[in-house]
PDB file of N, CA and C in Angstrom:
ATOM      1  N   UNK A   1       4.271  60.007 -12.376  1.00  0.00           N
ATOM      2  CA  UNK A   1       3.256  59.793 -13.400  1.00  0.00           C
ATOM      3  C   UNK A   1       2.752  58.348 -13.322  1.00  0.00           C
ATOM      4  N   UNK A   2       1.441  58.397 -13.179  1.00  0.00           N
ATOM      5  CA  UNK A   2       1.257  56.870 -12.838  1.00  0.00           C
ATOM      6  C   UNK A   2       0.339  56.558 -15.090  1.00  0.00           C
ATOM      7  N   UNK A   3       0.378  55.087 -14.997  1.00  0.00           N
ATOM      8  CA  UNK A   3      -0.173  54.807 -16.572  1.00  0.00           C
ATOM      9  C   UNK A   3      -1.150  53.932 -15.866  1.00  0.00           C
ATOM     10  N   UNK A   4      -1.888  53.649 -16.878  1.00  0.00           N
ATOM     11  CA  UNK A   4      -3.405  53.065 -17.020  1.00  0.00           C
ATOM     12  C   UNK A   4      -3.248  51.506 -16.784  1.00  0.00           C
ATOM     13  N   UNK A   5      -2.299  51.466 -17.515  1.00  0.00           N
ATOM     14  CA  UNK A   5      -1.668  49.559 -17.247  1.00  0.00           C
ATOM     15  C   UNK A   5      -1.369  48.855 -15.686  1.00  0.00           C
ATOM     16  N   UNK A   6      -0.319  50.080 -15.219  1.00  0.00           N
ATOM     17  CA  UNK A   6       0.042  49.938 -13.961  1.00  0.00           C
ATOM     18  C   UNK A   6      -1.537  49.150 -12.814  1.00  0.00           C
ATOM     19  N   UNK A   7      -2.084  50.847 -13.352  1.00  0.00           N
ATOM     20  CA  UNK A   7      -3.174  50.635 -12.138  1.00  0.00           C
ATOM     21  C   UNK A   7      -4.254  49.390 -12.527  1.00  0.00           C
ATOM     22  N   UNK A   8      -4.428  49.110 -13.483  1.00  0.00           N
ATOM     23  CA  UNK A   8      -4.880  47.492 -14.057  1.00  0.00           C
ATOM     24  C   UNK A   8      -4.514  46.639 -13.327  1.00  0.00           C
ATOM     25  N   UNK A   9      -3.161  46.517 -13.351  1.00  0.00           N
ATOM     26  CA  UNK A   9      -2.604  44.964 -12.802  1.00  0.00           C
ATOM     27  C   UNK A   9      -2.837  45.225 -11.436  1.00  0.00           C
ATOM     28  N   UNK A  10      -2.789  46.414 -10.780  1.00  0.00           N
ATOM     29  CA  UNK A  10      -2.843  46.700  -9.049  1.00  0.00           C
ATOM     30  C   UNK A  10      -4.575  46.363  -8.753  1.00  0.00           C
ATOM     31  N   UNK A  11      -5.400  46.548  -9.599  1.00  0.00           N
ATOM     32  CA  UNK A  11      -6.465  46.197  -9.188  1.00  0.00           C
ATOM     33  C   UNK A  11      -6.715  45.069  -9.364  1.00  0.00           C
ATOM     34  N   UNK A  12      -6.088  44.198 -10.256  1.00  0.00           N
ATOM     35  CA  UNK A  12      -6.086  42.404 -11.006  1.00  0.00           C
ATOM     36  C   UNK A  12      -5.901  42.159  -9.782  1.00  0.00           C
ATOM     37  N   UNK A  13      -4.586  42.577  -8.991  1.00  0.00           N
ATOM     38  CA  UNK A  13      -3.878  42.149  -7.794  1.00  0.00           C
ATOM     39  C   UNK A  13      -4.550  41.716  -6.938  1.00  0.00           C
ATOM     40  N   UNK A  14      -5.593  42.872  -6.567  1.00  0.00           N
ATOM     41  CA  UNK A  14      -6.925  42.810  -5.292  1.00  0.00           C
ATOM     42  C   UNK A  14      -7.959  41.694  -5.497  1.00  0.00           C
ATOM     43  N   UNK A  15      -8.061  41.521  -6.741  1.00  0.00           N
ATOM     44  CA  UNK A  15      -9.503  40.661  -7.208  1.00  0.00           C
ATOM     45  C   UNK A  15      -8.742  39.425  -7.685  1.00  0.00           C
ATOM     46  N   UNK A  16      -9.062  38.300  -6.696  1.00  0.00           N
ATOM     47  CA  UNK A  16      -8.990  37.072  -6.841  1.00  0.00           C
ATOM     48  C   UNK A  16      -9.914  36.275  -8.165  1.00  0.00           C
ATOM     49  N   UNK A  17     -10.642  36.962  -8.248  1.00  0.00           N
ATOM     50  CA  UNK A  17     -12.045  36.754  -9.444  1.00  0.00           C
ATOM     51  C   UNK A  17     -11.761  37.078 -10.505  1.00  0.00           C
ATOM     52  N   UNK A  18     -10.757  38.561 -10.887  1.00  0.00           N
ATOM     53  CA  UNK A  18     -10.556  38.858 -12.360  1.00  0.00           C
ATOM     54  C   UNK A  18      -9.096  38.327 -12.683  1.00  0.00           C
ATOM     55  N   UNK A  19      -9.616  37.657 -14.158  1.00  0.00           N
ATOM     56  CA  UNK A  19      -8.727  36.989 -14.818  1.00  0.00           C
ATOM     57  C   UNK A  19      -7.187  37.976 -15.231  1.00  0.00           C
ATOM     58  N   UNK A  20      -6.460  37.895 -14.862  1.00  0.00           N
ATOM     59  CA  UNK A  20      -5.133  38.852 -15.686  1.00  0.00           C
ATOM     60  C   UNK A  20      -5.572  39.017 -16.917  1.00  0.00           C
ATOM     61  N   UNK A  21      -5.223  39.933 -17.285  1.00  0.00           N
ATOM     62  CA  UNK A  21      -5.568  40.972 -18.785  1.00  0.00           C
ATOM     63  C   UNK A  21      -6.957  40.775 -19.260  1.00  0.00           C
ATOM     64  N   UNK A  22      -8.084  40.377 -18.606  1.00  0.00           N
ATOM     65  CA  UNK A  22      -9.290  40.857 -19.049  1.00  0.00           C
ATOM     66  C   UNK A  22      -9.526  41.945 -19.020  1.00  0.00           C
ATOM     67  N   UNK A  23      -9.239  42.772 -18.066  1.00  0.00           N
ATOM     68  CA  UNK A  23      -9.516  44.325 -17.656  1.00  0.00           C
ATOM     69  C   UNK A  23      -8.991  44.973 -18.215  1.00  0.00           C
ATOM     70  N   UNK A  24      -9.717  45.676 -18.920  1.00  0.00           N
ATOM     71  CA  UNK A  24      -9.082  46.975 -19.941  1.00  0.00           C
ATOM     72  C   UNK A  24      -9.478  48.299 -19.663  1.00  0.00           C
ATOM     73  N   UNK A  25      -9.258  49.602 -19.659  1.00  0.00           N
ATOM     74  CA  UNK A  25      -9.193  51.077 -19.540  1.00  0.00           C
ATOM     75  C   UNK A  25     -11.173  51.589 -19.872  1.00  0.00           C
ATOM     76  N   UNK A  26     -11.637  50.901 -20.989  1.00  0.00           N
ATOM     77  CA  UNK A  26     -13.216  50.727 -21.196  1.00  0.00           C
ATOM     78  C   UNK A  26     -13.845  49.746 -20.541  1.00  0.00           C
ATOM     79  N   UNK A  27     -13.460  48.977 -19.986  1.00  0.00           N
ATOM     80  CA  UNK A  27     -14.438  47.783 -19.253  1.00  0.00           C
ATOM     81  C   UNK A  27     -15.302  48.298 -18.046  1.00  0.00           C
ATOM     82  N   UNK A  28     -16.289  47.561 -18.065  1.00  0.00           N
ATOM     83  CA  UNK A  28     -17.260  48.827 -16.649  1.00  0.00           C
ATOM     84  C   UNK A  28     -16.587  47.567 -15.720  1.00  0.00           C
ATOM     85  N   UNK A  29     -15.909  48.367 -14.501  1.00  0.00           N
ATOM     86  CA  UNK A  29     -15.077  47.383 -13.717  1.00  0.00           C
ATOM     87  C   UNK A  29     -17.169  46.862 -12.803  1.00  0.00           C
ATOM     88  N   UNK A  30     -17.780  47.401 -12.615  1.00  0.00           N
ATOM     89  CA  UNK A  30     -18.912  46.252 -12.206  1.00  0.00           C
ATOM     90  C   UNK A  30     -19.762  45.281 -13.018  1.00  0.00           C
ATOM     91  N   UNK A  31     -19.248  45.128 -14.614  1.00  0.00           N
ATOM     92  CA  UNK A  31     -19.597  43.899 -14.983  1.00  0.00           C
ATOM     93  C   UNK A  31     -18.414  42.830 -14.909  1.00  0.00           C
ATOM     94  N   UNK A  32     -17.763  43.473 -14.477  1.00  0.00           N
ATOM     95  CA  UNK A  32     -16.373  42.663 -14.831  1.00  0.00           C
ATOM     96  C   UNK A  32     -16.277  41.426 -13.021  1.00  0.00           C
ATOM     97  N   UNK A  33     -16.973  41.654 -12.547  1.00  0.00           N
ATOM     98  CA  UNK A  33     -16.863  40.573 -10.996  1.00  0.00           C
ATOM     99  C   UNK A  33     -17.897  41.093 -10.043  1.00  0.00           C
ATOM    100  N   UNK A  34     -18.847  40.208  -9.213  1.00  0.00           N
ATOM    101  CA  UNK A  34     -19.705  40.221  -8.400  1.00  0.00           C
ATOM    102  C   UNK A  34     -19.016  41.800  -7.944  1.00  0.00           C
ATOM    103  N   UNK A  35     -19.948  42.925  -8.151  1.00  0.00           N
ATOM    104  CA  UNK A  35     -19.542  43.861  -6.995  1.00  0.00           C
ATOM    105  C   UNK A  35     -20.491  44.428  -6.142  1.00  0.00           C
ATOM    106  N   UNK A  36     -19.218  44.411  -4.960  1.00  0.00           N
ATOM    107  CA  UNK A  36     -20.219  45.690  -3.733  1.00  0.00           C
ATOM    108  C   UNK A  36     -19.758  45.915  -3.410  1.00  0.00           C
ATOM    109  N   UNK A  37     -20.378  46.260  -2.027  1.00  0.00           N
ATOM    110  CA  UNK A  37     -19.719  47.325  -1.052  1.00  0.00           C
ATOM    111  C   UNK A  37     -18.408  46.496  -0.520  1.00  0.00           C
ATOM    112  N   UNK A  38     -18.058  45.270  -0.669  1.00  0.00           N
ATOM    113  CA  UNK A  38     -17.250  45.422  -0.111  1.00  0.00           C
ATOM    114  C   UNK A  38     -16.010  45.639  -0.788  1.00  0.00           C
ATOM    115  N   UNK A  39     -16.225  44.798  -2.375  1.00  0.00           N
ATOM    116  CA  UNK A  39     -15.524  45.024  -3.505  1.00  0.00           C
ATOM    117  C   UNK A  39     -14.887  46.987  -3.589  1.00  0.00           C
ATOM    118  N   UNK A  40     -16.056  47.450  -3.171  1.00  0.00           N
ATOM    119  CA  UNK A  40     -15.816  48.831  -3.505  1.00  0.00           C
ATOM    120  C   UNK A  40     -14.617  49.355  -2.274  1.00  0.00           C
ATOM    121  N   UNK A  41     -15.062  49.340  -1.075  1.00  0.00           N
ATOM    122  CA  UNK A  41     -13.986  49.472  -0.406  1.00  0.00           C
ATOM    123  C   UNK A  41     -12.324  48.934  -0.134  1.00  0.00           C
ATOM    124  N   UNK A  42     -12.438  47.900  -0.700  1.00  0.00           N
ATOM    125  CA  UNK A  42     -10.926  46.913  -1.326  1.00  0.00           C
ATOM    126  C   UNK A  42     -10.358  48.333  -2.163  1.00  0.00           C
ATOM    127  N   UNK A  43     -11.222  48.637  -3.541  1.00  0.00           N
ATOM    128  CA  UNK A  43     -10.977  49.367  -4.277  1.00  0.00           C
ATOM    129  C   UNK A  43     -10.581  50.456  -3.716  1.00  0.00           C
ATOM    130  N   UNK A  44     -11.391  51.027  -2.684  1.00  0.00           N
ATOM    131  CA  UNK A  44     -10.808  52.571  -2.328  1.00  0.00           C
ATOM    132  C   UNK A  44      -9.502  52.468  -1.196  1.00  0.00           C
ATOM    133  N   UNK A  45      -9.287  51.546  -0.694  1.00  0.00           N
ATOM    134  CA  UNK A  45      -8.393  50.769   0.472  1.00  0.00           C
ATOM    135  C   UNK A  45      -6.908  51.019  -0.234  1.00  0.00           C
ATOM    136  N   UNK A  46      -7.407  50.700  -1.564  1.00  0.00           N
ATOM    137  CA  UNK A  46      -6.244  49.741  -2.858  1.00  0.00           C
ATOM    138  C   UNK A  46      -4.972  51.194  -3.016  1.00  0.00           C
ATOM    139  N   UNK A  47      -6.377  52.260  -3.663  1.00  0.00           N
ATOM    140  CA  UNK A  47      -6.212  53.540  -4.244  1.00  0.00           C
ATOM    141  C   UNK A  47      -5.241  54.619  -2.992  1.00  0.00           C
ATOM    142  N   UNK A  48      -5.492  54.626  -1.865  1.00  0.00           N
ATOM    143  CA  UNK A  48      -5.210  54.889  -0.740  1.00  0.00           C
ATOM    144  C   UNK A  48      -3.647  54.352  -0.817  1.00  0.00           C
ATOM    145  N   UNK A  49      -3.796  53.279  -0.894  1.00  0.00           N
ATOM    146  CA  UNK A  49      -2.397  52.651  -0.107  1.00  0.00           C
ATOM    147  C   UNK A  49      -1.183  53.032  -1.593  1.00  0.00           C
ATOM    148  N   UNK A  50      -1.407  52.190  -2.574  1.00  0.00           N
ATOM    149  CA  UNK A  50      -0.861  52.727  -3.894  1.00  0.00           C
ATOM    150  C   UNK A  50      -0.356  54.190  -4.150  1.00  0.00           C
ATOM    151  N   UNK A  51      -1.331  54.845  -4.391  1.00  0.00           N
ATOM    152  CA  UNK A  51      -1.287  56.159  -4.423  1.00  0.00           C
ATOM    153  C   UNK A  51      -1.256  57.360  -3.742  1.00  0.00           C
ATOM    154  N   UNK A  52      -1.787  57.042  -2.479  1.00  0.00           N
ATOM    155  CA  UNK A  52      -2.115  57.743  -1.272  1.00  0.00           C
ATOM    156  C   UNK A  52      -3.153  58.886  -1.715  1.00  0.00           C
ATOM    157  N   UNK A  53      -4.208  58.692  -2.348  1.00  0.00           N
ATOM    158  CA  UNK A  53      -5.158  59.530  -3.115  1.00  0.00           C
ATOM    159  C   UNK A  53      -6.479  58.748  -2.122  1.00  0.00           C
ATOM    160  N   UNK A  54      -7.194  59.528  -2.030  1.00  0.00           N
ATOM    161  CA  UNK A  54      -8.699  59.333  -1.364  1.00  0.00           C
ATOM    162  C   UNK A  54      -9.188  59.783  -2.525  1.00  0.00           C
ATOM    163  N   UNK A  55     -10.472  58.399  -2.536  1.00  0.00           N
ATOM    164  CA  UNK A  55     -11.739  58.305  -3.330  1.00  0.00           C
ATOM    165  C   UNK A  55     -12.593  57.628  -2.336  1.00  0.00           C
ATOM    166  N   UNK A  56     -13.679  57.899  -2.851  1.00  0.00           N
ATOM    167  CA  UNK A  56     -15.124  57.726  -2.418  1.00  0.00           C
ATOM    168  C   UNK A  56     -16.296  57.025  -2.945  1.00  0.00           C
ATOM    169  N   UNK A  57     -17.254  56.486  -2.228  1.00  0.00           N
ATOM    170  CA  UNK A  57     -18.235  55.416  -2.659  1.00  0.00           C
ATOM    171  C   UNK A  57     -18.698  56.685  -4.002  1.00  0.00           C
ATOM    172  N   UNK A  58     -18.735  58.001  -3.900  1.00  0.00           N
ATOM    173  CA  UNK A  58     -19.037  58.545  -5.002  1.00  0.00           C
ATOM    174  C   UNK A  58     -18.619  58.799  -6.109  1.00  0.00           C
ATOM    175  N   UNK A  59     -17.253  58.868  -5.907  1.00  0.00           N
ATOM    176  CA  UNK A  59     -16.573  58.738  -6.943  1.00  0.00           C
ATOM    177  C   UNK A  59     -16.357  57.454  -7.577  1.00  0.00           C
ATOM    178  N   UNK A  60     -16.989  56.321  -6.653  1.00  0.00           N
ATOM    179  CA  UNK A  60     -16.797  55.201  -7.989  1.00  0.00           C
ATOM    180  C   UNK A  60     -18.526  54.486  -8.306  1.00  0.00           C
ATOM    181  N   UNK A  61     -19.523  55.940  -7.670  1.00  0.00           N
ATOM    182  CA  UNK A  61     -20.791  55.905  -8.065  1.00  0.00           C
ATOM    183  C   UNK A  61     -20.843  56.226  -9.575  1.00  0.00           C
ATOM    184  N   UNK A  62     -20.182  57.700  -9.297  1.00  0.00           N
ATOM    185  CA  UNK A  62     -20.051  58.331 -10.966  1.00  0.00           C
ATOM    186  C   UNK A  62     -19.402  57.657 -11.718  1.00  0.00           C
ATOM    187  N   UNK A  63     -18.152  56.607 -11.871  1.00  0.00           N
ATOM    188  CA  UNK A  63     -17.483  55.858 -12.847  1.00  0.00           C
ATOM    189  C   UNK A  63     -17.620  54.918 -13.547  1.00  0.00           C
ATOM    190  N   UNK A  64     -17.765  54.594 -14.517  1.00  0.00           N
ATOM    191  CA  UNK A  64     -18.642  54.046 -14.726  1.00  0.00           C
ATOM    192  C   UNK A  64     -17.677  52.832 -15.588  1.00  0.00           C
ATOM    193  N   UNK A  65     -16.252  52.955 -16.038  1.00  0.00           N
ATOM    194  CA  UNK A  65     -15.456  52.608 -16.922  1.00  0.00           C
ATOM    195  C   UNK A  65     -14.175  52.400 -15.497  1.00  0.00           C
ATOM    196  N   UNK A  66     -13.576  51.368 -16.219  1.00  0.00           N
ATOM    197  CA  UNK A  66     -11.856  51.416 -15.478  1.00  0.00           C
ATOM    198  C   UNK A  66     -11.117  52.726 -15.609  1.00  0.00           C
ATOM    199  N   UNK A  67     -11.206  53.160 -16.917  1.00  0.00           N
ATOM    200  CA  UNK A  67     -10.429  54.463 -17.284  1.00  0.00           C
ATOM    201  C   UNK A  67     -11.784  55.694 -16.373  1.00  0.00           C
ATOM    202  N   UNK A  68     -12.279  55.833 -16.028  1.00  0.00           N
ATOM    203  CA  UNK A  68     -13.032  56.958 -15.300  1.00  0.00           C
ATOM    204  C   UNK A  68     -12.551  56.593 -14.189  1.00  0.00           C
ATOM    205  N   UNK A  69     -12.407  55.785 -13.152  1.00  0.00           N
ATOM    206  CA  UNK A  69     -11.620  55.727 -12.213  1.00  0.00           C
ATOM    207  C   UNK A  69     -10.188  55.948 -12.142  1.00  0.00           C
ATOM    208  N   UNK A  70      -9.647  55.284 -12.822  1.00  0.00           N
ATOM    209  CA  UNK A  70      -8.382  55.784 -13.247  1.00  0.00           C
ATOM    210  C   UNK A  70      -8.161  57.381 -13.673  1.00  0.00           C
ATOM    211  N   UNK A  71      -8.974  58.061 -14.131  1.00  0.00           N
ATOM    212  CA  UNK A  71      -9.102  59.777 -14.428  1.00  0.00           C
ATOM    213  C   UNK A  71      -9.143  60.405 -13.166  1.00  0.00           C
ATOM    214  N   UNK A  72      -9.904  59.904 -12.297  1.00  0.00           N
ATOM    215  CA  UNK A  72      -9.970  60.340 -10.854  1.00  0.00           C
ATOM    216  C   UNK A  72      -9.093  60.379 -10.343  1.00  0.00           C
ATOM    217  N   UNK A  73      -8.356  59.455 -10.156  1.00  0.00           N
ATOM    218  CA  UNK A  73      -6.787  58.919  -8.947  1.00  0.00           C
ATOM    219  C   UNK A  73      -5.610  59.595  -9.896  1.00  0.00           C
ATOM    220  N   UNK A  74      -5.870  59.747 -11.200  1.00  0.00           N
ATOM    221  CA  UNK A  74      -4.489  60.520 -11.943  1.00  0.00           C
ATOM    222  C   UNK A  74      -5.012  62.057 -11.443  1.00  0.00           C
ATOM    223  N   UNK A  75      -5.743  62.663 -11.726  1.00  0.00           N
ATOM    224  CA  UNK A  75      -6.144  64.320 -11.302  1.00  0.00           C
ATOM    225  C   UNK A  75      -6.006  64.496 -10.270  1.00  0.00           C
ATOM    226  N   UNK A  76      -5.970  63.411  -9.011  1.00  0.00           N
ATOM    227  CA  UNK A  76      -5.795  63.450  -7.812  1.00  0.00           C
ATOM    228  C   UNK A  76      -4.286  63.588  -7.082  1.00  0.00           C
ATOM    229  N   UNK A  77      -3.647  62.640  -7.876  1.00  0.00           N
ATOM    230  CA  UNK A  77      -2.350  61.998  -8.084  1.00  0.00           C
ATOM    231  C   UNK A  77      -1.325  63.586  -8.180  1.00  0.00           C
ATOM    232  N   UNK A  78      -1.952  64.040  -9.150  1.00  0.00           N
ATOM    233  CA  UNK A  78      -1.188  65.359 -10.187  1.00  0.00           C
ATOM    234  C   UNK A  78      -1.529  66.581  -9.547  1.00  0.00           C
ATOM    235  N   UNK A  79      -2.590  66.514  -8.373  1.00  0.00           N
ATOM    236  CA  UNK A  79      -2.568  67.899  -7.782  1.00  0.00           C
ATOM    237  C   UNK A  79      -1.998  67.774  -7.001  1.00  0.00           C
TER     238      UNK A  79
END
């Protein structure tokens, strides 16, 4: 069972830019630090290695929140 906190600090981890505990479960993780493509692939790199779950530039097209990504990689996680 993975929690919402966990995967917070694992993404704090990746981003040299976000402050520890700014990032919360509602924050749109692209106001939260310059993002792109490459930001985005760190992210799906991150999700992969952590979890061993594949996501996609689409799936973090549609997300729009930390916790919507996080909904993805848990449903993923749990099948």
């Amino acid at each position: 069972m993975i929690i919402v906190e966990d995967f917070i600090s694992k993404i704090e981890a990746e981003f040299d830019e976000l402050e520890p505990g700014k990032l919360k479960p509602e924050s749109n993780f692209r106001d939260m630090f310059d993002w792109n493509s490459i930001n985005a692939l760190v992210l799906i790199a991150m999700v992969k290695t952590e979890y061993d779950v594949t996501i996609n530039a689409d799936d973090l097209t549609k997300a729009k929140t930390v916790n919507d990504v996080f909904a993805i990689v848990k449903q993923r996680v749990e099948n």
